[in-house]
Protein backbone atom coordinates (compact mmCIF):
# COMPACT_ATOMS: atom_id res chain seq x y z
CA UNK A 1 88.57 16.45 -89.38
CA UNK A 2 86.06 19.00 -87.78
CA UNK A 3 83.71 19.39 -84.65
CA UNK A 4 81.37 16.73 -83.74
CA UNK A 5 78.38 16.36 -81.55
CA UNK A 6 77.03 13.75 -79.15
CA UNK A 7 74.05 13.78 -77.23
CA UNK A 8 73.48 12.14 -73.45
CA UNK A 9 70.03 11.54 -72.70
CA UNK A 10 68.86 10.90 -68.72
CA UNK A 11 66.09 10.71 -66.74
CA UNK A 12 65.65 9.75 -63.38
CA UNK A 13 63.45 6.44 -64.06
CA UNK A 14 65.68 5.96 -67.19
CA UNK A 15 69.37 4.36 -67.66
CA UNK A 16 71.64 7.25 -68.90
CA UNK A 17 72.48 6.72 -72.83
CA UNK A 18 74.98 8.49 -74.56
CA UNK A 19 74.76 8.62 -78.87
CA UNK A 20 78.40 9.29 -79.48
CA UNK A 21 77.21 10.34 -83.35
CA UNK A 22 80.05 10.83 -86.27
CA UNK A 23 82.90 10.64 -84.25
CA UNK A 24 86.19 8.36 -83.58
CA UNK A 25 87.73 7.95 -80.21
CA UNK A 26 89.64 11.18 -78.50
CA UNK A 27 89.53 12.82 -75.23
CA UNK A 28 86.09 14.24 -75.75
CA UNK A 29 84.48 11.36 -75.79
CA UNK A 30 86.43 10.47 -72.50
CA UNK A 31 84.85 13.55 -70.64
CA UNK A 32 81.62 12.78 -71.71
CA UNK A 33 81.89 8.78 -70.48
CA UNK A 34 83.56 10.46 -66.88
CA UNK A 35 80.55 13.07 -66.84
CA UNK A 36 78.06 11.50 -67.16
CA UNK A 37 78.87 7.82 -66.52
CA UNK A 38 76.29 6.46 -69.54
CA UNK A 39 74.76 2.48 -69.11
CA UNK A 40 74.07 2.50 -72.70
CA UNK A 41 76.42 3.87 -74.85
CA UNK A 42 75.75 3.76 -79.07
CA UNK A 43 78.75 4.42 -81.12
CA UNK A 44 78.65 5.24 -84.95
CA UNK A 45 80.86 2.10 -85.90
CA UNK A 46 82.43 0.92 -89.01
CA UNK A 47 85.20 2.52 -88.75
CA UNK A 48 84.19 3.91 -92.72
CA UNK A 49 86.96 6.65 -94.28
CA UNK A 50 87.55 8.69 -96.68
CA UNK A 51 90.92 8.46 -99.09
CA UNK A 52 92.89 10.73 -97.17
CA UNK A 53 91.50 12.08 -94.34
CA UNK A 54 91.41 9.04 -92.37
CA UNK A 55 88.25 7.44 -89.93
CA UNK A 56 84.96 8.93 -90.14
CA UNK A 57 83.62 6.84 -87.43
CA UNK A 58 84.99 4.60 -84.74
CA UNK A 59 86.63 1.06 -85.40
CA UNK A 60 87.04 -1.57 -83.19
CA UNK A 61 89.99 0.19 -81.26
CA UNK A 62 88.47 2.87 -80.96
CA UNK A 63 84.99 1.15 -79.63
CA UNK A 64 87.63 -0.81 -77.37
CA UNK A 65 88.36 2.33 -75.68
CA UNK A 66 84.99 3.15 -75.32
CA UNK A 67 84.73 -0.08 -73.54
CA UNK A 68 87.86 0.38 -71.08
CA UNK A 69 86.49 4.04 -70.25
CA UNK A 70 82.87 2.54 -68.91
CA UNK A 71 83.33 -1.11 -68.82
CA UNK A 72 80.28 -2.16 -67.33
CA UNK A 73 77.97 -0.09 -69.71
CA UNK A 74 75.81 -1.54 -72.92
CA UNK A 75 77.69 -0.83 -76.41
CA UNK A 76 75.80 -0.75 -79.56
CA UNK A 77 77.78 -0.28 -82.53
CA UNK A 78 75.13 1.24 -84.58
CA UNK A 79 76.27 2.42 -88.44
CA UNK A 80 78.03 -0.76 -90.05
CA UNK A 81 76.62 -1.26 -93.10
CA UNK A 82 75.14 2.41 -93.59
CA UNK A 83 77.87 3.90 -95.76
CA UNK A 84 79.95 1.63 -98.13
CA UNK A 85 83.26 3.32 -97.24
CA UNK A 86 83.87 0.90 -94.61
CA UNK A 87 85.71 -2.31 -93.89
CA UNK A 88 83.55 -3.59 -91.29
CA UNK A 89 79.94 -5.34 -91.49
CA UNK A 90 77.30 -6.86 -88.96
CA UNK A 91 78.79 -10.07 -90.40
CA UNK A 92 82.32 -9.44 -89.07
């Protein structure tokens, strides 16, 4: 759909934390996860889209492969009942 941007926060007395922001799952978000190796990792979930244009934010494959890329870091799906273009909830 268009560019995105992320941001990696870190700090030696601090876990790293990566905020994915607006994005689904693609190589990009791979490099970041092997650069910089977050422990906390928040992904815009929801997996909300528009008619057409397909996934605004990650679903729950995508946040899978978030997972398998840094399996032993913190995942907070944050986004899932902001926008009501989604299929997803905190209840599911």
């Amino acid at each position: 759909m268009g560019n995105v941007s992320g941001i990696v926060f870190k700090h030696s007395s601090e876990k790293n934390l990566y905020v994915s922001g607006d994005t689904v799952w693609y190589e990009g978000v791979r490099k970041v996860i092997d650069t910089y190796k977050p422990e906390i990792i928040i992904v815009d979930g929801g997996d909300n889209q528009l008619f057409g244009m397909g996934s605004l934010v990650m679903g729950k494959d995508d946040i899978y492969e978030v997972h398998k890329a840094e399996p032993n870091s913190m995942i907070i799906p944050s986004h899932m009942e902001a926008m009501i273009t989604g299929p997803y909830t905190g209840k599911n």
